[in-house]
N, C-alpha and C. Protein backbone atom coordinates (compact mmCIF):
# COMPACT_ATOMS: atom_id res chain seq x y z
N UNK A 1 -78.94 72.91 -19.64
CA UNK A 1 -80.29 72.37 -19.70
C UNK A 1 -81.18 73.01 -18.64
N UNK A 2 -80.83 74.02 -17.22
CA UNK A 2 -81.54 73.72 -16.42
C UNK A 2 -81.68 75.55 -17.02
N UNK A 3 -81.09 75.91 -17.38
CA UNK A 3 -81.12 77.35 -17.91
C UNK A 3 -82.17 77.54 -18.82
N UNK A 4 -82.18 76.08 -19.93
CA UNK A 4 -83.41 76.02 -20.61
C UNK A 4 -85.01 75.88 -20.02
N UNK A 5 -84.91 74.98 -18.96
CA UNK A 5 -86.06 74.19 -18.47
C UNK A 5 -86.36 75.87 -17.28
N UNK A 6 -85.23 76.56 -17.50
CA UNK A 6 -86.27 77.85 -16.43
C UNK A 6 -86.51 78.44 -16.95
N UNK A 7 -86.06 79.25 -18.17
CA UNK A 7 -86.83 80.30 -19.01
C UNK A 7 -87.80 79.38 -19.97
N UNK A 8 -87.86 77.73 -19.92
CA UNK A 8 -89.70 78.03 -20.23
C UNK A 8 -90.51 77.76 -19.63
N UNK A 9 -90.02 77.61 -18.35
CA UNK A 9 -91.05 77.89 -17.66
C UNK A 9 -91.65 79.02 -17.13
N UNK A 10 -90.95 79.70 -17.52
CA UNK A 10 -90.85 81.66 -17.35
C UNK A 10 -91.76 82.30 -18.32
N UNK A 11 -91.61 81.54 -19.77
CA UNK A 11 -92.50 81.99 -20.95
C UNK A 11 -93.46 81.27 -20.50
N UNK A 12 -93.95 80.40 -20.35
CA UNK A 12 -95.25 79.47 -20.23
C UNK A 12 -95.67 80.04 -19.35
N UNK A 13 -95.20 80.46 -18.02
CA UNK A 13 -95.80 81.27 -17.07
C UNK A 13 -96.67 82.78 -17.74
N UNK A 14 -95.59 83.43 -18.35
CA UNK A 14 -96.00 84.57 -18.96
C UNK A 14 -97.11 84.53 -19.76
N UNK A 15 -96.93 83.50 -20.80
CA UNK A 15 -98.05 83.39 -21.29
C UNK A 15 -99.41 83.41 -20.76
N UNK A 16 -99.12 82.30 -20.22
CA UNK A 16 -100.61 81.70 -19.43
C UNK A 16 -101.11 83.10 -18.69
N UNK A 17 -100.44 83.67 -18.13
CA UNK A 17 -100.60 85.12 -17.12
C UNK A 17 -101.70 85.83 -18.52
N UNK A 18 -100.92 86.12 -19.79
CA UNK A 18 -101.42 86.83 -21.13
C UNK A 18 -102.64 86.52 -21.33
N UNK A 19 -102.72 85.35 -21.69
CA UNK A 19 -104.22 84.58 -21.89
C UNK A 19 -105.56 85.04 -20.87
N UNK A 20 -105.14 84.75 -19.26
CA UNK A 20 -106.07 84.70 -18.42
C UNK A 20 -106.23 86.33 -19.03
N UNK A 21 -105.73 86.92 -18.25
CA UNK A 21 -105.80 88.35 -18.60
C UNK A 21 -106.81 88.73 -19.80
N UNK A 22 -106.50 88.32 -21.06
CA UNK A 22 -107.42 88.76 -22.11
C UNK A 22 -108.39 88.62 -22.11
N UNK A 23 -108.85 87.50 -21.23
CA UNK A 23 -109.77 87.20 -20.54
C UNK A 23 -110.84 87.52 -20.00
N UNK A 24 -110.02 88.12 -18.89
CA UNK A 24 -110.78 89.25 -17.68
C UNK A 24 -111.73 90.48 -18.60
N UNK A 25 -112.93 90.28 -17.42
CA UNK A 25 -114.19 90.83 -17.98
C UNK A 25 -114.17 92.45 -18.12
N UNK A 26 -112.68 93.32 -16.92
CA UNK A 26 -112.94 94.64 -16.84
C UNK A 26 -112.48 95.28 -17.93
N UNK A 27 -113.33 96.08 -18.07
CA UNK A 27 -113.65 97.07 -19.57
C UNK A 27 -112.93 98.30 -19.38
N UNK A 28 -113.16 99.11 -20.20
CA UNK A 28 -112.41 100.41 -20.03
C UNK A 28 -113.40 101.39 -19.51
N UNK A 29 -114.35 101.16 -19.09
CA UNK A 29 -115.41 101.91 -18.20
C UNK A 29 -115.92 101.26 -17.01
N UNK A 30 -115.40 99.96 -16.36
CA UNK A 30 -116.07 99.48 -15.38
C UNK A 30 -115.79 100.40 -13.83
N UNK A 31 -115.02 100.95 -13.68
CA UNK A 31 -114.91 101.98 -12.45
C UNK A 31 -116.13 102.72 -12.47
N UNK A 32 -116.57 103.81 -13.94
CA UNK A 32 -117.27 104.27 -13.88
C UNK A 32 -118.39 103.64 -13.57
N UNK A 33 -119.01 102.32 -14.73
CA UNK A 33 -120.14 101.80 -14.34
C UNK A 33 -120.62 101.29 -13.18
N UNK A 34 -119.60 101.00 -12.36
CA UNK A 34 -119.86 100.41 -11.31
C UNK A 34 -120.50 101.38 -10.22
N UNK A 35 -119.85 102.38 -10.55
CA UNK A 35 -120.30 103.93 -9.58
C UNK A 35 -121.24 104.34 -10.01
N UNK A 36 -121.32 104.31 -11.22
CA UNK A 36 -122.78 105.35 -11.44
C UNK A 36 -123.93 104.15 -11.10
N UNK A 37 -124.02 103.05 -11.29
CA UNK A 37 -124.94 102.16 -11.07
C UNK A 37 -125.19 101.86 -9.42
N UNK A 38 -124.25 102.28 -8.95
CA UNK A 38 -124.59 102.40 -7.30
C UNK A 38 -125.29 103.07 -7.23
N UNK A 39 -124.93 104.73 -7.54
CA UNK A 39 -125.69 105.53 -6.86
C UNK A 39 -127.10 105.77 -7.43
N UNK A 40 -127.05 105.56 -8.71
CA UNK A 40 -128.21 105.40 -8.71
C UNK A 40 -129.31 104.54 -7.85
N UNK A 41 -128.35 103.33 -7.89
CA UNK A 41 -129.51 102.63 -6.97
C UNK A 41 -129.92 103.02 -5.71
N UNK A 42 -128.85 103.64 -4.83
CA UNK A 42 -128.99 104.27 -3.38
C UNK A 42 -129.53 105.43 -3.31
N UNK A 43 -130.06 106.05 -4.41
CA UNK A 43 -130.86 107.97 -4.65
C UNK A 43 -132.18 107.19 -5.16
N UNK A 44 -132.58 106.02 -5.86
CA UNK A 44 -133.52 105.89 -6.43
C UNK A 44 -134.66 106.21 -5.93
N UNK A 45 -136.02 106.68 -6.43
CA UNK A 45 -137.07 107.14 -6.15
C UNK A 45 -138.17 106.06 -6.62
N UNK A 46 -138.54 105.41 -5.57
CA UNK A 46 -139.79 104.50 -6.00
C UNK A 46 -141.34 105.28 -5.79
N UNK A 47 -140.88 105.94 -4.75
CA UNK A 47 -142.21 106.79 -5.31
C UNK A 47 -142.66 108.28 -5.83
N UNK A 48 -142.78 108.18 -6.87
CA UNK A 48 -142.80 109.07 -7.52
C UNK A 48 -144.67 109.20 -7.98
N UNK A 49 -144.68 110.49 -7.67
CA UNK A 49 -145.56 110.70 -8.01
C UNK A 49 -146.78 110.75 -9.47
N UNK A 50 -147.57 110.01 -9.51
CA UNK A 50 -148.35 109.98 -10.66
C UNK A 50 -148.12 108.14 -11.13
N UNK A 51 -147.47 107.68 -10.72
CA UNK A 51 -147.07 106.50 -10.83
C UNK A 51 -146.54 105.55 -9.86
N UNK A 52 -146.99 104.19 -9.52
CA UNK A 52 -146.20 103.37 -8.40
C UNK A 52 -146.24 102.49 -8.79
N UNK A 53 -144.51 101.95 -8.46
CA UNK A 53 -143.59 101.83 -9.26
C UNK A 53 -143.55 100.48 -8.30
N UNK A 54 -144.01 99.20 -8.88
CA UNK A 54 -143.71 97.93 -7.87
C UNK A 54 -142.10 97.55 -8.04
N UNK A 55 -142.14 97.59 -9.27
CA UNK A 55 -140.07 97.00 -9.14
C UNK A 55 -139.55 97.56 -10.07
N UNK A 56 -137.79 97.81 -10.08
CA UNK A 56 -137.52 98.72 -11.23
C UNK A 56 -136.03 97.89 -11.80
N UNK A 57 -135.54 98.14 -12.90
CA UNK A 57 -134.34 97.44 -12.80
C UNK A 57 -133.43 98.62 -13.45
N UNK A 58 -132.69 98.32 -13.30
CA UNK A 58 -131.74 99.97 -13.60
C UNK A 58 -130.24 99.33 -13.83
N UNK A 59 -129.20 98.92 -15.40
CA UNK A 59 -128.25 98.44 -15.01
C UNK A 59 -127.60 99.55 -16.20
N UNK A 60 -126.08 99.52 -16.02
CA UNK A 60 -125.15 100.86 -16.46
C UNK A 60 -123.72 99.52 -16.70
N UNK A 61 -123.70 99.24 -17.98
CA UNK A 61 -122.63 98.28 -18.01
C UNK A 61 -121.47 98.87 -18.90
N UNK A 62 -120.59 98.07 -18.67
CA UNK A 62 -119.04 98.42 -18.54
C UNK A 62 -118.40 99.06 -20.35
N UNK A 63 -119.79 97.87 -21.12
CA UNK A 63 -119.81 97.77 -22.26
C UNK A 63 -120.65 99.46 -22.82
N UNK A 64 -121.18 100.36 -22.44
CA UNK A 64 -121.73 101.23 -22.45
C UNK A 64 -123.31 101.77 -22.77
N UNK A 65 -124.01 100.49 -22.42
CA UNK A 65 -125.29 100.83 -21.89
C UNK A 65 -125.55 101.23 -21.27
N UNK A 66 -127.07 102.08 -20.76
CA UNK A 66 -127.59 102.55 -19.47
C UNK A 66 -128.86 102.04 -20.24
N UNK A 67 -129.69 101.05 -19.24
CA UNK A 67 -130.72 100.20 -19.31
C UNK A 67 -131.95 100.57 -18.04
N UNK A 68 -133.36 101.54 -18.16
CA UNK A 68 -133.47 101.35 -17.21
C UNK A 68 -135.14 100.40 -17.67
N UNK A 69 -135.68 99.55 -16.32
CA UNK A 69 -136.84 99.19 -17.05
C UNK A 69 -137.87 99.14 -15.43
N UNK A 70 -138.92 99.69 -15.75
CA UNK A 70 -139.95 99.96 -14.75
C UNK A 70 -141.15 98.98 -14.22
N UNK A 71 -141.20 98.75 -13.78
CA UNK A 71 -142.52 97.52 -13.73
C UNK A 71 -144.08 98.79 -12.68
N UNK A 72 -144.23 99.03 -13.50
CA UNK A 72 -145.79 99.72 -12.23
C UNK A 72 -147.18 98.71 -11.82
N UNK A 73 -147.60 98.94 -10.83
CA UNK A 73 -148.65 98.34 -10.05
C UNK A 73 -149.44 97.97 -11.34
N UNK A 74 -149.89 98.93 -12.22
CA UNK A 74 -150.84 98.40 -12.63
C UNK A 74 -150.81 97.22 -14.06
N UNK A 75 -149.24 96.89 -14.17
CA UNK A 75 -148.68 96.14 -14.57
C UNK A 75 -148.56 96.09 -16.04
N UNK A 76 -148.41 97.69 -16.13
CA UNK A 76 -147.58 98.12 -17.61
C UNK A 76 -146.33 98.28 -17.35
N UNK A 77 -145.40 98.12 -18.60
CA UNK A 77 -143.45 97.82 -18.09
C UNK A 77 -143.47 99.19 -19.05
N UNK A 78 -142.43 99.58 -18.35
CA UNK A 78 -141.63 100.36 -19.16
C UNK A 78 -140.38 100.78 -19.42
N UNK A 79 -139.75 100.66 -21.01
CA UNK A 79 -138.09 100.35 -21.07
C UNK A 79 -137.27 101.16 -21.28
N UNK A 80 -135.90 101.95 -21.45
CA UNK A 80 -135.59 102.44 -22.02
C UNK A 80 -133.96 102.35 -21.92
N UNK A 81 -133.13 102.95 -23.19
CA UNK A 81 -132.25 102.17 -23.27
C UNK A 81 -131.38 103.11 -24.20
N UNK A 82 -130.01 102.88 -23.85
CA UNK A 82 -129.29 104.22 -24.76
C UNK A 82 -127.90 103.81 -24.66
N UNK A 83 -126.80 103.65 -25.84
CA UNK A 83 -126.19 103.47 -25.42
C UNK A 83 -125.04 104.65 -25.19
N UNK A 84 -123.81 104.83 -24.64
CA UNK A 84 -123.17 105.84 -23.88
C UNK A 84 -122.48 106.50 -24.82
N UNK A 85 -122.16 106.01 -26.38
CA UNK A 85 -121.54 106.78 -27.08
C UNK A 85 -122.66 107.85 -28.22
N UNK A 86 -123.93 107.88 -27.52
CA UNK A 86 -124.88 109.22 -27.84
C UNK A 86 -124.96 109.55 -26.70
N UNK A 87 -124.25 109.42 -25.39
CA UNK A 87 -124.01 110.53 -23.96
C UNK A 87 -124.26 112.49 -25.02
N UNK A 88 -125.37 112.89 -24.00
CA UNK A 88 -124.74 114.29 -24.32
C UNK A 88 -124.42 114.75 -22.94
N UNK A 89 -125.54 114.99 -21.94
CA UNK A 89 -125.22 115.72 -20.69
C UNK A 89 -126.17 115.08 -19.77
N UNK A 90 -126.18 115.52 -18.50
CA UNK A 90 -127.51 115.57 -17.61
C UNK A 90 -127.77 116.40 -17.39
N UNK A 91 -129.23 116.56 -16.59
CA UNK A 91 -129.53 117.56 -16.02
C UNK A 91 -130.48 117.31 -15.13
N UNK A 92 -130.69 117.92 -13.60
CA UNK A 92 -131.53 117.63 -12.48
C UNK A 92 -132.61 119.05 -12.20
N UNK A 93 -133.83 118.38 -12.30
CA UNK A 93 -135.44 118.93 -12.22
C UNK A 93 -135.32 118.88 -10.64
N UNK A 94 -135.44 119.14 -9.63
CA UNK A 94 -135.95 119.39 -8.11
C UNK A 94 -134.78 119.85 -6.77
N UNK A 95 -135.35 118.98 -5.80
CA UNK A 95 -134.68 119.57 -4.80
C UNK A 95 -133.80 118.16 -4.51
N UNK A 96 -132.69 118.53 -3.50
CA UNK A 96 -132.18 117.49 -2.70
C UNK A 96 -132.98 116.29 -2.16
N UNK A 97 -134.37 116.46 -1.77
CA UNK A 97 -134.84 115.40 -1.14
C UNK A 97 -135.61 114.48 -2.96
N UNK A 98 -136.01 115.11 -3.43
CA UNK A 98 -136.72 114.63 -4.56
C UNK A 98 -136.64 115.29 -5.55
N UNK A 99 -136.58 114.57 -6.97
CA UNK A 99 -135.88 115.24 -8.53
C UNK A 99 -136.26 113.92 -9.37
N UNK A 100 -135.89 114.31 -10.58
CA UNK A 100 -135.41 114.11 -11.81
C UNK A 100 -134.50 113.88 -12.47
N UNK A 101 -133.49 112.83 -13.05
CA UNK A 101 -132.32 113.22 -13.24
C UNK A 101 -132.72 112.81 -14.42
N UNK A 102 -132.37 113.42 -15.54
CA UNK A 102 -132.83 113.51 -17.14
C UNK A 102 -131.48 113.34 -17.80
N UNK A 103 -130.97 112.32 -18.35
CA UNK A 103 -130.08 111.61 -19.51
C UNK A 103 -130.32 112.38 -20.74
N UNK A 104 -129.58 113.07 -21.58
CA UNK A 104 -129.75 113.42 -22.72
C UNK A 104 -128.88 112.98 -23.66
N UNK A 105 -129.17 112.59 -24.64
CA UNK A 105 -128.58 111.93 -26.10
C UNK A 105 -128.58 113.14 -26.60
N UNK A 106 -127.53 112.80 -28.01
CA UNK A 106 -127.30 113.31 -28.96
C UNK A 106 -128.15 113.83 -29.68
N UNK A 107 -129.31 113.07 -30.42
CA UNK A 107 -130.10 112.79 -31.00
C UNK A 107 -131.17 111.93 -30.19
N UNK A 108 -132.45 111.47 -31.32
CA UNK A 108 -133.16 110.26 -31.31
C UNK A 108 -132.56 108.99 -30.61
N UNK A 109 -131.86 108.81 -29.52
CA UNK A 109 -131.01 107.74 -29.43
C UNK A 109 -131.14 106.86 -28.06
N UNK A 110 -132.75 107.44 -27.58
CA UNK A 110 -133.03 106.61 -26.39
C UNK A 110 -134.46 105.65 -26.92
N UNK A 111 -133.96 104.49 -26.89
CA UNK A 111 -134.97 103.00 -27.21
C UNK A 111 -135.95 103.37 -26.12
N UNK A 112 -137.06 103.99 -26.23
CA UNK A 112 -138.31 103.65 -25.36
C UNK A 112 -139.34 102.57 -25.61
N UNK A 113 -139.56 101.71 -24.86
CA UNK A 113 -140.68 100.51 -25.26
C UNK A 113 -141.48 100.39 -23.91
N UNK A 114 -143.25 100.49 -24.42
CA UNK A 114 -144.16 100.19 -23.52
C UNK A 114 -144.58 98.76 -23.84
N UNK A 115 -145.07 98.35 -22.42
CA UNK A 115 -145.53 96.86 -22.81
C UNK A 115 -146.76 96.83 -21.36
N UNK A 116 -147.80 95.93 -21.83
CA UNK A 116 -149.12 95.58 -20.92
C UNK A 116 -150.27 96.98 -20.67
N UNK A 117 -149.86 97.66 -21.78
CA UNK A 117 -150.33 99.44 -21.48
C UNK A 117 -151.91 99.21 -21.20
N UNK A 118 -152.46 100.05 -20.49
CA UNK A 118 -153.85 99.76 -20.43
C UNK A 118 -155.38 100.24 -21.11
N UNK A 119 -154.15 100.80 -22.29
CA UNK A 119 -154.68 101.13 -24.10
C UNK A 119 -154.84 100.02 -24.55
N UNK A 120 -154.16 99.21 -24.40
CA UNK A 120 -154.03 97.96 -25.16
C UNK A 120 -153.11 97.64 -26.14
N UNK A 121 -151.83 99.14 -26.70
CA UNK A 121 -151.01 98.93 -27.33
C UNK A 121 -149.45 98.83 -26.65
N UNK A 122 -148.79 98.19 -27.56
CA UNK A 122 -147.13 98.36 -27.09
C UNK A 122 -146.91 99.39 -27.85
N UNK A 123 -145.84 100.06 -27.18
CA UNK A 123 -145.33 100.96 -28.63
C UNK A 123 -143.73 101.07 -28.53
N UNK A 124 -142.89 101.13 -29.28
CA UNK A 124 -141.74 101.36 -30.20
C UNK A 124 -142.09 102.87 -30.16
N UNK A 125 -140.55 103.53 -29.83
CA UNK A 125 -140.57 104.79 -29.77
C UNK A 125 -139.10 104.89 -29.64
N UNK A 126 -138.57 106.20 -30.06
CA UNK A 126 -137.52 106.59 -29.82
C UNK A 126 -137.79 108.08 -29.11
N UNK A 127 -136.25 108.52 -27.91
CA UNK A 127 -136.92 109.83 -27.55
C UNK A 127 -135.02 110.37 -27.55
N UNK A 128 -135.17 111.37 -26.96
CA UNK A 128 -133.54 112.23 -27.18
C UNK A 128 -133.47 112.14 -25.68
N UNK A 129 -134.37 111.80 -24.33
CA UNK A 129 -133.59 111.86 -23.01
C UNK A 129 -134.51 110.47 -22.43
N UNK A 130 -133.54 110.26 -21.08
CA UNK A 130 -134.18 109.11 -20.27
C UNK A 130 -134.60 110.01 -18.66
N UNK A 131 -135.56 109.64 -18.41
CA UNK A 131 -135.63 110.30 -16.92
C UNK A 131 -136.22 109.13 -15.96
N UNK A 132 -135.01 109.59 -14.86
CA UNK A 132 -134.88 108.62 -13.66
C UNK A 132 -135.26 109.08 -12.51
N UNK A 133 -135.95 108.78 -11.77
CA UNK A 133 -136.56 109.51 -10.39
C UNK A 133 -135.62 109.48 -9.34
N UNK A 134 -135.07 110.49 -8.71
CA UNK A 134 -134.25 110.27 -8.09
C UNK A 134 -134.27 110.92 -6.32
N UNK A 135 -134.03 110.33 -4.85
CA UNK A 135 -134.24 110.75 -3.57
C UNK A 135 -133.05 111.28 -2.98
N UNK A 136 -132.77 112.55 -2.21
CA UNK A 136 -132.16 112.52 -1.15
C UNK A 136 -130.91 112.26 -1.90
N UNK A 137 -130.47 113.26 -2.99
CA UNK A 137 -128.95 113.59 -3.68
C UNK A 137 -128.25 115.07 -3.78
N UNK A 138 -126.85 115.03 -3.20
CA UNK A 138 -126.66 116.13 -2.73
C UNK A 138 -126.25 116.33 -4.67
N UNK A 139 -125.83 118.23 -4.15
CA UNK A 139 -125.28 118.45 -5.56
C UNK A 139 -123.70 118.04 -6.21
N UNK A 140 -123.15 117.92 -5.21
CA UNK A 140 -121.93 117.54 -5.56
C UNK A 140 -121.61 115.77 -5.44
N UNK A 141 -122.59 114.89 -5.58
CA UNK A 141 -123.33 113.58 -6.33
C UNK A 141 -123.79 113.75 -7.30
N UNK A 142 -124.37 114.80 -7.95
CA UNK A 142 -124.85 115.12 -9.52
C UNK A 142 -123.77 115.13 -10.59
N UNK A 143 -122.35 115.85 -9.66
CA UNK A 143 -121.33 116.34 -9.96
C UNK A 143 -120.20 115.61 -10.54
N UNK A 144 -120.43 114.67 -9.22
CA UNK A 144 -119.82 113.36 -9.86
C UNK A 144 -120.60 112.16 -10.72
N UNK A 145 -121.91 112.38 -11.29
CA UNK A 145 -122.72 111.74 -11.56
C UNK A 145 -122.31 111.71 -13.25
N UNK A 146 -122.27 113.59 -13.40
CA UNK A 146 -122.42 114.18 -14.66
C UNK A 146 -120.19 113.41 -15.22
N UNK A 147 -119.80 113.92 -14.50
CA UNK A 147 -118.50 113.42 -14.63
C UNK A 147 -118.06 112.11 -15.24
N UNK A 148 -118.56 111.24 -14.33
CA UNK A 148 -118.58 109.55 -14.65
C UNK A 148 -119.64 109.46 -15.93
N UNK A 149 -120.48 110.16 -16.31
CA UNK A 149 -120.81 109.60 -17.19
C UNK A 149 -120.09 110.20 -18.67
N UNK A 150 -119.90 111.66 -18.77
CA UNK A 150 -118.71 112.13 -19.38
C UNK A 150 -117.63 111.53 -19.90
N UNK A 151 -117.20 110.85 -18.47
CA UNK A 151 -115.79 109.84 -18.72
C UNK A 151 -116.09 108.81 -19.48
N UNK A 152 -117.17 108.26 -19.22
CA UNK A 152 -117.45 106.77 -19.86
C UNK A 152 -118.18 106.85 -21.31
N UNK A 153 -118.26 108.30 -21.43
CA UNK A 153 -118.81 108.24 -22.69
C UNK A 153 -117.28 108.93 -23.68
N UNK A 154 -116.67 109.12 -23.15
CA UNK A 154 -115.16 109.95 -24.04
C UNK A 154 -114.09 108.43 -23.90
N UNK A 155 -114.57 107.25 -22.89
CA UNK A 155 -113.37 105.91 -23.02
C UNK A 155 -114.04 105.42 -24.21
N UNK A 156 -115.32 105.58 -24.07
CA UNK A 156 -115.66 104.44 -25.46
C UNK A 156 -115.81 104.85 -26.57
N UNK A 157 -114.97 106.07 -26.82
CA UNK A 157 -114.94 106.82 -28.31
C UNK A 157 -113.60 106.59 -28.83
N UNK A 158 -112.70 106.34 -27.89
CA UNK A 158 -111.66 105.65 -27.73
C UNK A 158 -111.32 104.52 -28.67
């Protein structure tokens, strides 16, 4: 009997272990997302020229979005949105202290949306890249930039 009463408590253990587990929120890209969504945030460029930029939100989730959305002074938003399995490449416009880092899709496959424009329209748009303003990134941060996103776009084809 006591042989019984320990192996189920051995399975019930196991189980329960199974369950929580299936559970758990980490994805098969959260290493990556978690990294690329840092550094972006720590290179980010708020001021960029031709535009100032009161708040920005920028999130890269596990699930394979890259979400970025802009708020400017003069209080037009702007969205854009792609998800990682139309990843094609990057590519960086400037110098170490100040750049460009340009997201490219496959295709048509970046959601652009204006809102509060001072036309007076919203618009629905689709474009083939996202561009992120970016400060004070060496090249071998691009390197690993271009990499992690590579990776996270070849787990979720998976």
């Amino acid at each position: 009997m006591k042989k019984f009463t320990i192996s189920l408590k051995i399975c019930s253990f196991t189980l329960l272990c199974a369950v929580f587990l299936s559970f758990s929120s980490y994805g098969p890209t959260e290493e990556e997302a978690v990294y690329v969504q840092q550094k972006l945030y720590n290179h980010y460029n708020a001021e960029v020229s031709g535009k100032s930029i009161k708040k920005y939100e920028l999130h890269v989730t596990n699930t394979g979005f890259c979400r970025y959305k802009c708020f400017l002074n003069s209080g037009k938003i702007e969205y854009f949105s792609f998800n990682l399995l139309k990843y094609k490449e990057i590519d960086y416009a400037g110098t170490t202290q100040t750049g460009t880092l340009i997201l490219r899709t496959k295709g048509d496959d970046v959601i652009v949306q204006t809102y509060n424009d001072s036309k007076g329209e919203d618009v629905d748009s689709m474009s083939t890249f996202m561009v992120i303003p970016l400060k004070n990134i060496e090249p071998e941060e691009l390197n690993d930039l271009a990499e992690k996103f590579q990776r996270m776009s070849e787990k979720l084809h998976q």
